[in-house]
C-alpha atoms as a PDB file:
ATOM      1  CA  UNK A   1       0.000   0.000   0.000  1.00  0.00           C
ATOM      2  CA  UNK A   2       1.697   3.370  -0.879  1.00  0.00           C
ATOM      3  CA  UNK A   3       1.766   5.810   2.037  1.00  0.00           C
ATOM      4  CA  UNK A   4       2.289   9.992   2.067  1.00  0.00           C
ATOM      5  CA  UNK A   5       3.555  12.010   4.935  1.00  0.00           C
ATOM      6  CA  UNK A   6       0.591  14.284   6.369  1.00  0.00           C
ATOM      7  CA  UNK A   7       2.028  16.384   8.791  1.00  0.00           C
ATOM      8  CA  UNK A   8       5.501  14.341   9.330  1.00  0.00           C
ATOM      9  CA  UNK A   9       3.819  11.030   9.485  1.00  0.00           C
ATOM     10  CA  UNK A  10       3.343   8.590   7.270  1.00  0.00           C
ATOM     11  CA  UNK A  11      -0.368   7.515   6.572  1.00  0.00           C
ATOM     12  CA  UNK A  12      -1.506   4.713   4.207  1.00  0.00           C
ATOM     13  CA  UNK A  13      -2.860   5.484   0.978  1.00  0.00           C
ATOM     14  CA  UNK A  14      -5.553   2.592  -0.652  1.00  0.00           C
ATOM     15  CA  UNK A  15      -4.409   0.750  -3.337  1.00  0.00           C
ATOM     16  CA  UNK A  16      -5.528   1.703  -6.720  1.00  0.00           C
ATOM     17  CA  UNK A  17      -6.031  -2.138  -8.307  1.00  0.00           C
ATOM     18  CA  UNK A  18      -4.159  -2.744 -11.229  1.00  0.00           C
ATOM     19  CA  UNK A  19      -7.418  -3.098 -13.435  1.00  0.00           C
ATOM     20  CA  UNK A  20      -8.418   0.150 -12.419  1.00  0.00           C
ATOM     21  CA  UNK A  21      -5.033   1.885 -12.870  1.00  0.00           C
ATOM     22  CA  UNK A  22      -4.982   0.384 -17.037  1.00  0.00           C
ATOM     23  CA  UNK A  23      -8.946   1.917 -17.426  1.00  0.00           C
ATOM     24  CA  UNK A  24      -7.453   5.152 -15.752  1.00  0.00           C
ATOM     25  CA  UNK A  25      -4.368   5.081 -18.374  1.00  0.00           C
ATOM     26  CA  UNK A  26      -6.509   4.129 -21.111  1.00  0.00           C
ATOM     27  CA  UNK A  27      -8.870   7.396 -20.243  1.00  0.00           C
ATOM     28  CA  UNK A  28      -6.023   9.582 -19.770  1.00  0.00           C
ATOM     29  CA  UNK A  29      -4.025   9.127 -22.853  1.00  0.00           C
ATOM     30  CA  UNK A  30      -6.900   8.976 -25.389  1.00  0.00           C
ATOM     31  CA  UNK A  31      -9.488  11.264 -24.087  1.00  0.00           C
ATOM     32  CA  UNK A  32      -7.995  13.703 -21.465  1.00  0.00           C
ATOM     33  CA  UNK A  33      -4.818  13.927 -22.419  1.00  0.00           C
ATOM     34  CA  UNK A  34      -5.086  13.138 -26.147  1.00  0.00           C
ATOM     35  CA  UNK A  35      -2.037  13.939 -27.667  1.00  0.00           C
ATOM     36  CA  UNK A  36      -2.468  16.976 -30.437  1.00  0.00           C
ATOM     37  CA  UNK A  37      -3.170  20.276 -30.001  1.00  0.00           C
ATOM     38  CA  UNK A  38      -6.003  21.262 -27.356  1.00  0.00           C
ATOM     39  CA  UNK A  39      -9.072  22.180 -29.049  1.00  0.00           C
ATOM     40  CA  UNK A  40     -12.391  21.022 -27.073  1.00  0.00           C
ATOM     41  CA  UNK A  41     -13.336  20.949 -23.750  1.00  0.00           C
ATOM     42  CA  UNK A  42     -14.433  17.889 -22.293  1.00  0.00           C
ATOM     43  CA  UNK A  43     -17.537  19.441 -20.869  1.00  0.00           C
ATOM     44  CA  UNK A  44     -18.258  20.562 -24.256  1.00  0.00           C
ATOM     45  CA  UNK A  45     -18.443  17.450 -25.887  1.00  0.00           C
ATOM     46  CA  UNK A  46     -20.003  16.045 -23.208  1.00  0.00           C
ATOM     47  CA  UNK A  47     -22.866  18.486 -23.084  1.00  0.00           C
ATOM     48  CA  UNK A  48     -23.136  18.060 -26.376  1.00  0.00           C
ATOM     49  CA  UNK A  49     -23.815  14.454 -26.242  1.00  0.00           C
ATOM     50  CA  UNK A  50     -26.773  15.498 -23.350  1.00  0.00           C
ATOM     51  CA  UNK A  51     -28.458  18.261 -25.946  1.00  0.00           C
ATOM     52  CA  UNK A  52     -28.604  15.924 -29.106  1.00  0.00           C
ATOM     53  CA  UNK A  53     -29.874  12.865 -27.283  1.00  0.00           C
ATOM     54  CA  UNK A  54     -33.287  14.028 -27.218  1.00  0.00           C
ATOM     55  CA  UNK A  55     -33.516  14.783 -30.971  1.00  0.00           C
ATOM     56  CA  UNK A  56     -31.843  11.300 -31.604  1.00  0.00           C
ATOM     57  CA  UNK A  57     -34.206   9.484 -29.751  1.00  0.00           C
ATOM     58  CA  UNK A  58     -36.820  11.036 -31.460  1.00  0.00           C
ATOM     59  CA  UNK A  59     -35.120  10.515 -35.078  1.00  0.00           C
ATOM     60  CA  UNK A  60     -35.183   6.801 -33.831  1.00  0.00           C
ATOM     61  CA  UNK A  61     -39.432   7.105 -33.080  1.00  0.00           C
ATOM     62  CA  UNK A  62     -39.481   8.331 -36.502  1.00  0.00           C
ATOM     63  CA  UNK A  63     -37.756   5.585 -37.986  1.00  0.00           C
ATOM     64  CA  UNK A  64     -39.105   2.777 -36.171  1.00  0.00           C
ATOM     65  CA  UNK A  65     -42.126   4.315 -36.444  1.00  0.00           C
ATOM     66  CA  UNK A  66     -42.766   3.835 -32.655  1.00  0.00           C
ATOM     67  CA  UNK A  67     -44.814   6.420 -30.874  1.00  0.00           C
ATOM     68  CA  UNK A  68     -46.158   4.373 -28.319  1.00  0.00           C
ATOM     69  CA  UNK A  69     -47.068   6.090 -24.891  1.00  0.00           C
ATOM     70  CA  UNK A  70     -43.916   3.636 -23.680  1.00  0.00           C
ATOM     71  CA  UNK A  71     -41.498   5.904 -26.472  1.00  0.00           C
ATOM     72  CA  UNK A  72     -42.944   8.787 -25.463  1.00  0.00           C
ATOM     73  CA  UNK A  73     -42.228   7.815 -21.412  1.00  0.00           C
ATOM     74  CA  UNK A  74     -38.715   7.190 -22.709  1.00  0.00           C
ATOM     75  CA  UNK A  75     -38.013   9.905 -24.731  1.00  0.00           C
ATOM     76  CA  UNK A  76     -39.074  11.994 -21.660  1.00  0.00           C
ATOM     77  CA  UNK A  77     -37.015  10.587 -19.277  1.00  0.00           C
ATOM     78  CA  UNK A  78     -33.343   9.593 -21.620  1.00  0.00           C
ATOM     79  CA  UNK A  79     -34.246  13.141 -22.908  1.00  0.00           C
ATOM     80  CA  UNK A  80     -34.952  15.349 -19.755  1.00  0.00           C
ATOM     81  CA  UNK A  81     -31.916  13.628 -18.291  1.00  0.00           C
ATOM     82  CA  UNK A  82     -29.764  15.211 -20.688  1.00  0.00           C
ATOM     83  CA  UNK A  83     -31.297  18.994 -19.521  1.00  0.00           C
ATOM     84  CA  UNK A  84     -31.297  17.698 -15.970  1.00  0.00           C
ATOM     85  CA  UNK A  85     -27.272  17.546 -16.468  1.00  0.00           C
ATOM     86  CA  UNK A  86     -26.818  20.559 -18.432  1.00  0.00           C
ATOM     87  CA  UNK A  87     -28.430  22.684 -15.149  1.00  0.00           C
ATOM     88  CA  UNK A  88     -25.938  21.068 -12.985  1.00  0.00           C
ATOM     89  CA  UNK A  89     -23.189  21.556 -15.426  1.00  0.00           C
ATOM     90  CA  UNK A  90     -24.456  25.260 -15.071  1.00  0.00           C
ATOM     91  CA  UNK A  91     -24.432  25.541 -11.382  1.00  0.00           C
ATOM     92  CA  UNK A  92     -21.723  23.092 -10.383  1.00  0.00           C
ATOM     93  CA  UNK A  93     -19.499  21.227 -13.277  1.00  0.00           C
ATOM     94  CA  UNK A  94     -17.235  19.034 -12.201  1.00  0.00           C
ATOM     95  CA  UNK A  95     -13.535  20.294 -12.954  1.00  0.00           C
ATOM     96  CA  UNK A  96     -12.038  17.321 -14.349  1.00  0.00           C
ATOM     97  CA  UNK A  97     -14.585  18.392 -17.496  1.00  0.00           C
ATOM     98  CA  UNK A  98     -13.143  22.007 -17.804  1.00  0.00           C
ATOM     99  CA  UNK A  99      -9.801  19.852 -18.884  1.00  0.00           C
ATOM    100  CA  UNK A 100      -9.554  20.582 -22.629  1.00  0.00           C
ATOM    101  CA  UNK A 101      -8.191  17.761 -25.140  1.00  0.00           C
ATOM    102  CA  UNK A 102      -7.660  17.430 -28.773  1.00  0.00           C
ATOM    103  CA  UNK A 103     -10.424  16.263 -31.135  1.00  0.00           C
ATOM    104  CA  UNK A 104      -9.738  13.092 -31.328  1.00  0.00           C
ATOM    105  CA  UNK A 105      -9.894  12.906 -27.811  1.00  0.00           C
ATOM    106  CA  UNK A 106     -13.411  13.801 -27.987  1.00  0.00           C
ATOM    107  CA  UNK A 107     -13.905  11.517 -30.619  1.00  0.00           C
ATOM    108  CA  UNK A 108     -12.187   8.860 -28.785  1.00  0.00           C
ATOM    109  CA  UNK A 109     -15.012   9.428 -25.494  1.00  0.00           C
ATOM    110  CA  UNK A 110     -17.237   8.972 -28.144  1.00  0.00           C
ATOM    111  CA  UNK A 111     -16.399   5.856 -29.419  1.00  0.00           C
ATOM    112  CA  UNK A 112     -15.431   4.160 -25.838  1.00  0.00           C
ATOM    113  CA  UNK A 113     -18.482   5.582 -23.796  1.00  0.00           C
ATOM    114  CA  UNK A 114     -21.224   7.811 -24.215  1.00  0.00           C
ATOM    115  CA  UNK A 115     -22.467   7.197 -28.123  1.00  0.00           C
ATOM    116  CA  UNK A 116     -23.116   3.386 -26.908  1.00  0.00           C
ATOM    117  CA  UNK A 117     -25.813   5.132 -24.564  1.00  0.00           C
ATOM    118  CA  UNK A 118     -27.608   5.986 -27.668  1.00  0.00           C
ATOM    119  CA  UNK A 119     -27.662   1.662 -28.201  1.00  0.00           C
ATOM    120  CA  UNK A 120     -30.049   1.248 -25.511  1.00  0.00           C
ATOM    121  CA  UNK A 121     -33.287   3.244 -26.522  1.00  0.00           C
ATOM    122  CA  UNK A 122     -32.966   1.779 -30.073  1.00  0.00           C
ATOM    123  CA  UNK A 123     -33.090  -1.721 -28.434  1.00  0.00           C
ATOM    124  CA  UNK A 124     -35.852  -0.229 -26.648  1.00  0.00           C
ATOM    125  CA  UNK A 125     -37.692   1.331 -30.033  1.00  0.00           C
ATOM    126  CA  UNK A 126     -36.606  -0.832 -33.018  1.00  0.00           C
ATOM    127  CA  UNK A 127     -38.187  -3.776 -31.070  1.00  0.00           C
ATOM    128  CA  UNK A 128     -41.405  -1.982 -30.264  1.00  0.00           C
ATOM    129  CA  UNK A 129     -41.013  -2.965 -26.443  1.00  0.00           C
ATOM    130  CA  UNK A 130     -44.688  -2.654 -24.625  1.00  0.00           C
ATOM    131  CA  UNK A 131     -43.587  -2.635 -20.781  1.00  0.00           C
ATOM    132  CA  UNK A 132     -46.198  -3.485 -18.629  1.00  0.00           C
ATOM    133  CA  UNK A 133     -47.434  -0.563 -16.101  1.00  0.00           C
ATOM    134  CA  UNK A 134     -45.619  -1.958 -13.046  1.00  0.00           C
ATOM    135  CA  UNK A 135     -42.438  -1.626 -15.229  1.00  0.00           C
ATOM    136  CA  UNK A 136     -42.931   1.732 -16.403  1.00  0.00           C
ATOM    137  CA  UNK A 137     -43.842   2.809 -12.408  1.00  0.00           C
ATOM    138  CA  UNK A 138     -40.651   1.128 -11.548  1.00  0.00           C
ATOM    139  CA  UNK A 139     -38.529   2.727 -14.477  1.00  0.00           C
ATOM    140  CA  UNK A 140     -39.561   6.312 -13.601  1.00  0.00           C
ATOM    141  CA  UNK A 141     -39.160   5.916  -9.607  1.00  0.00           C
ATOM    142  CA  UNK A 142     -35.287   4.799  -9.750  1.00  0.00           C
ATOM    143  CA  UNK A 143     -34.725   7.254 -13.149  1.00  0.00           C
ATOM    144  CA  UNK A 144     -35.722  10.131 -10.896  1.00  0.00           C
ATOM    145  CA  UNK A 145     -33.874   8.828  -7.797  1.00  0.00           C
ATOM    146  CA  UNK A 146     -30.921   8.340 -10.091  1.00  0.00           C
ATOM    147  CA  UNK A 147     -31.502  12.000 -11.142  1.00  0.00           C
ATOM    148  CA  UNK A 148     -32.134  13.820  -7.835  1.00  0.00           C
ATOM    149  CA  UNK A 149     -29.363  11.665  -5.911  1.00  0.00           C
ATOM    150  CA  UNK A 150     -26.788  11.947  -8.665  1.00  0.00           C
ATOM    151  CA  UNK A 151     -27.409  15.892  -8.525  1.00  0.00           C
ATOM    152  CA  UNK A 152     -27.678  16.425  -4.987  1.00  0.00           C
ATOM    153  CA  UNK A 153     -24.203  14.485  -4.476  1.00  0.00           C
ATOM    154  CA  UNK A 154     -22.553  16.239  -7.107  1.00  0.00           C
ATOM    155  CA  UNK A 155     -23.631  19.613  -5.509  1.00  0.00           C
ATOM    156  CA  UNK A 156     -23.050  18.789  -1.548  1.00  0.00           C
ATOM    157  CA  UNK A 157     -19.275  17.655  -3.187  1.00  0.00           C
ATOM    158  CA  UNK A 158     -18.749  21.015  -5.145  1.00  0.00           C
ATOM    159  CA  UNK A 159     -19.869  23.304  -2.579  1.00  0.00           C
ATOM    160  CA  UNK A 160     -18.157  22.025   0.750  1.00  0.00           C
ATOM    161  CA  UNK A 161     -14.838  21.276  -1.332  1.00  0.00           C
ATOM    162  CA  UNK A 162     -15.457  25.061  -2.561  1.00  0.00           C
ATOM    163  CA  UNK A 163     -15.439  26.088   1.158  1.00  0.00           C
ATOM    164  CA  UNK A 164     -13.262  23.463   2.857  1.00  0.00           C
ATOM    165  CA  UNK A 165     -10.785  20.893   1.940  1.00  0.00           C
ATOM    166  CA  UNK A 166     -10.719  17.463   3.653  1.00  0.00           C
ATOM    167  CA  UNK A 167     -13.462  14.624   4.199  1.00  0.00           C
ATOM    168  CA  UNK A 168     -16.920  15.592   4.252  1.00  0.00           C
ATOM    169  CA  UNK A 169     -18.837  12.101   5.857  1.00  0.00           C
ATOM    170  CA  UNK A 170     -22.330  13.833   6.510  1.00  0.00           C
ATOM    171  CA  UNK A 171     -25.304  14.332   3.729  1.00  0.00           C
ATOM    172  CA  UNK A 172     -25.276  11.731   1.285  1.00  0.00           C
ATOM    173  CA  UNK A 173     -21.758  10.566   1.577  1.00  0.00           C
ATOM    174  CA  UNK A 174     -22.815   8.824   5.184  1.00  0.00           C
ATOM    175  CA  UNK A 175     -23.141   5.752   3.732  1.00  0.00           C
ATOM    176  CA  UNK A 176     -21.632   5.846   0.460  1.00  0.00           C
ATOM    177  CA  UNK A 177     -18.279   7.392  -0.723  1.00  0.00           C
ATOM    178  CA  UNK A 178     -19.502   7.309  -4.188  1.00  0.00           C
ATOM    179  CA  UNK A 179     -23.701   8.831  -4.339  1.00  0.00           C
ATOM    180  CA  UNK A 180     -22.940  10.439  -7.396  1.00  0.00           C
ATOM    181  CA  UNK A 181     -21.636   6.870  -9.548  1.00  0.00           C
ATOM    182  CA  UNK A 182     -24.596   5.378  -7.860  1.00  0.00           C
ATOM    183  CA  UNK A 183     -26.968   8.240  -9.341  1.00  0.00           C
ATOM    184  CA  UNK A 184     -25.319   7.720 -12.563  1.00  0.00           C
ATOM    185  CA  UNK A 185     -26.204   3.661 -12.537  1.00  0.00           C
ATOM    186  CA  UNK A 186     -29.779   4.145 -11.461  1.00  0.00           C
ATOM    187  CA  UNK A 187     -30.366   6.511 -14.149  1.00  0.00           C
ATOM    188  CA  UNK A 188     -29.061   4.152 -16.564  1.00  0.00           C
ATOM    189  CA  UNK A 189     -30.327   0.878 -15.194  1.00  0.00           C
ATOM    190  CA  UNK A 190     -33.605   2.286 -16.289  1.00  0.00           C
ATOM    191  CA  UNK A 191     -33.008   2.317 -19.302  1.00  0.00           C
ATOM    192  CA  UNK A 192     -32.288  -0.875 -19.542  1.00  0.00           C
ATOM    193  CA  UNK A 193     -34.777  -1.807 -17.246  1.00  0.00           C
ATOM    194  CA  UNK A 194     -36.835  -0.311 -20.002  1.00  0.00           C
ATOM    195  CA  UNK A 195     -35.078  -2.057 -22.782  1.00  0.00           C
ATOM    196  CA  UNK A 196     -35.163  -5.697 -21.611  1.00  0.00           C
ATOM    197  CA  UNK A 197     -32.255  -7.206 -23.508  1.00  0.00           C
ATOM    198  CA  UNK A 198     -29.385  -7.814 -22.137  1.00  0.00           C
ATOM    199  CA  UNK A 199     -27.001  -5.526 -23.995  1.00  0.00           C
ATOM    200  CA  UNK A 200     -28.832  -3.012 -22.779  1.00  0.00           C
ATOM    201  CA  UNK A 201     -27.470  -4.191 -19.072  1.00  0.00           C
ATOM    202  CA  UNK A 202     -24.057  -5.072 -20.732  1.00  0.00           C
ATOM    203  CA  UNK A 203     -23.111  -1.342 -21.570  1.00  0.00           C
ATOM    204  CA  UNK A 204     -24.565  -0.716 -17.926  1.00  0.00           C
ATOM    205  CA  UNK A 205     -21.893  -2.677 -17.281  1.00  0.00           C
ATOM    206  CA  UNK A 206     -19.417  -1.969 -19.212  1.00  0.00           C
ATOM    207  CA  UNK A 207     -19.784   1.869 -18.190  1.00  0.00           C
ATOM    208  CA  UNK A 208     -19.420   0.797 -14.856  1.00  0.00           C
ATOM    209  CA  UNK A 209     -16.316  -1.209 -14.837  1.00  0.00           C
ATOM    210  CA  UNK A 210     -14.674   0.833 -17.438  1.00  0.00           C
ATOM    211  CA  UNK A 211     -15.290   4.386 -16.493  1.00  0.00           C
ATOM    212  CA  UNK A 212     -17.184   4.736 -12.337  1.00  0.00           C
ATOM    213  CA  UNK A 213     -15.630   2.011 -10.975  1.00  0.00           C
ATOM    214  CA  UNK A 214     -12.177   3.082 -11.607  1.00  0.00           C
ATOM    215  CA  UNK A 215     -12.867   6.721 -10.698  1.00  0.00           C
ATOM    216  CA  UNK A 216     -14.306   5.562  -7.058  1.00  0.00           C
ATOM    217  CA  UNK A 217     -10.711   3.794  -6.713  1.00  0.00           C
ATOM    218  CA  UNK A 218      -8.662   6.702  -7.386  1.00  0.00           C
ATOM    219  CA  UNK A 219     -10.676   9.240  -5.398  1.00  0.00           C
ATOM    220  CA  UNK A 220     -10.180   6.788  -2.707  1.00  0.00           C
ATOM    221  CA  UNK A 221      -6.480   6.666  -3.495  1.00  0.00           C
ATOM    222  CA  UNK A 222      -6.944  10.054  -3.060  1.00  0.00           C
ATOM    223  CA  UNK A 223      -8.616  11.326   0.223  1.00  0.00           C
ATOM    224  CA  UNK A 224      -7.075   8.240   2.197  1.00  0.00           C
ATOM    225  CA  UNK A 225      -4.414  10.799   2.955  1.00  0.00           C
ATOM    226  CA  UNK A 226      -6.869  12.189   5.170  1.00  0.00           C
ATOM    227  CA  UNK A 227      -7.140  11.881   9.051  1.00  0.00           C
ATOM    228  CA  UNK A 228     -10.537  10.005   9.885  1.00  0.00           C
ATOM    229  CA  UNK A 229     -10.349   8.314   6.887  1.00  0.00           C
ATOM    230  CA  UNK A 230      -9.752   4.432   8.278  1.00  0.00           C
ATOM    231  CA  UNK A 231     -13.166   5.181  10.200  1.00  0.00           C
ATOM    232  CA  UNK A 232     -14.995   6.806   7.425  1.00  0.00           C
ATOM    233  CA  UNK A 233     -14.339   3.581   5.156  1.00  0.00           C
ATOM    234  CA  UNK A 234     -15.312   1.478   7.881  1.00  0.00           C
ATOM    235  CA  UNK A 235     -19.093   3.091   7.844  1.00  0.00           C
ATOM    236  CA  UNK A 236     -19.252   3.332   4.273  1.00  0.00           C
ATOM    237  CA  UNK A 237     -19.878   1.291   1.051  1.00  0.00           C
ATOM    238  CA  UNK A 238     -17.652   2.087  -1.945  1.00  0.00           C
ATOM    239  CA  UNK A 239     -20.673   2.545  -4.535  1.00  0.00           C
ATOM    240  CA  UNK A 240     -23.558   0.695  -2.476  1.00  0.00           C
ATOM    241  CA  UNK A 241     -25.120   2.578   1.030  1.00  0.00           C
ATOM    242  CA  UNK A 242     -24.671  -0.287   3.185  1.00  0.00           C
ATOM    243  CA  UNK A 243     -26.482   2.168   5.969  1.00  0.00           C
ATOM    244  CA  UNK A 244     -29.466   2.492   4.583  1.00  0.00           C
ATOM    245  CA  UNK A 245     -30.137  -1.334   3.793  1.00  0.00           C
ATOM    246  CA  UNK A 246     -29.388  -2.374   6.988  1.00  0.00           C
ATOM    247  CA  UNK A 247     -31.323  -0.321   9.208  1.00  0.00           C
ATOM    248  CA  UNK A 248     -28.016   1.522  10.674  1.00  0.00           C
ATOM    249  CA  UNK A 249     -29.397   4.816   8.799  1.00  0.00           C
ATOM    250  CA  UNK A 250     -32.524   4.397  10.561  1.00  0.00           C
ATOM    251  CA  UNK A 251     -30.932   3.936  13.981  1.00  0.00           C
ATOM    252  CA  UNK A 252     -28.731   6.863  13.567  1.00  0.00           C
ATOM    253  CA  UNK A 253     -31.734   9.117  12.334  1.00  0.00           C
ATOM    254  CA  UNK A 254     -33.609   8.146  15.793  1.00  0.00           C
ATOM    255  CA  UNK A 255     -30.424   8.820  17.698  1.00  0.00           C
ATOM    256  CA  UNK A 256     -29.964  11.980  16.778  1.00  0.00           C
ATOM    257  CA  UNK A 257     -33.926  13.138  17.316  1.00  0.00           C
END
């Protein structure tokens, strides 16, 4: 385990696994630090990606010729989730995105991630998919938990780092280092859920092992340096809140009443 001196002492750092440290590489050197001249910023193309979606999905009603109160529940919600992000981006973007890269660095995020997003609702359309209404109920509910949770991390994050450095353990990083990723998977496991096939849940997948998962490791690598940080891992989950399965978040609420 590597370790860092924090105030003349030597504190243990968390392993990055190997895995992760290759799908951090890999991300570096073809999208964020793309060799070529800087051109694009990464929140650019990504925002991009977020305003087109909706008039994608709807070229893909058009050709499928699927307008179906179940297309029009998913155009809503892939589609609204792209002007859902572009508000945050607004009030809070995450810095990593202000990096700029060269265009085939955007290209490259293209190609690896976010254009096989666009798979799912053309499983979902092309096959004229009729979810039942206990599906669609279930679809909506963890698309807009995904949404608010997802935003609501991102924001607590930006605005006590803005104001203090360190750990913050309270809001909705009591239970989970990681409510943001975890946003990020509901809102796409709805899709799928949506979708019923099971590429649909294989580039759920694949965007989680390829892109979130290494991320939570290397903020974790990261704010290990910490002080606290041994018991803050002990009373979290990586990605899942632990807390609030298990009735601990429950107990703590009736504590503290």
């Amino acid at each position: 385990m590597a370790t860092t001196a924090i105030g003349g002492a030597e504190a243990a750092r968390e392993p990055v696994p190997a895995w992760a440290r290759f799908m951090l590489w890999i991300h570096a050197n073809l999208i964020f630090e793309a060799k070529g001249s800087p051109r694009i910023k990464v929140a650019t193309a990504v925002n991009l990606h977020k305003i087109f979606t909706v008039f994608i999905i709807f070229g893909m009603m058009r050709v499928t010729d699927n307008f179906s109160n179940a297309a029009w529940v998913y155009l809503a919600l892939h589609g609204c989730y792209g002007y859902c992000w572009l508000i945050k981006d607004l009030g809070f973007r995450d810095h990593q995105l202000d990096r700029t890269t060269a265009w085939w660095g955007a290209v490259n995020m293209y190609v690896m991630l976010v254009a096989w997003y666009w798979l799912i609702p053309w499983l979902f359309l092309s096959r004229h998919i009729d979810p039942s209404g206990p599906m669609l109920a279930a679809a909506i509910a963890l698309h807009t938990l995904g949404v608010v949770t997802m935003i609501a991390a991102d924001g607590q994050r930006h605005f006590t780092l803005k104001y203090r450095s360190g750990l913050f353990t309270g809001g909705l990083y009591a239970y989970t280092r990681n409510p943001n990723y975890l946003g990020e998977i509901m809102i796409y496991s709805a899709y799928a859920l949506l979708a019923q096939h099971w590429i649909a849940w294989a580039i759920v997948i694949y965007a989680t092992v390829s892109t979130f998962l290494p991320r939570m490791y290397q903020k974790d690598h990261a704010i290990s340096r910490h002080p606290g940080w041994a018991d803050y891992k002990a009373k979290t989950g990586l990605l899942i809140p632990w807390g609030l399965l298990n009735g601990r978040a429950l107990a703590d609420r009736f504590r503290k009443s």
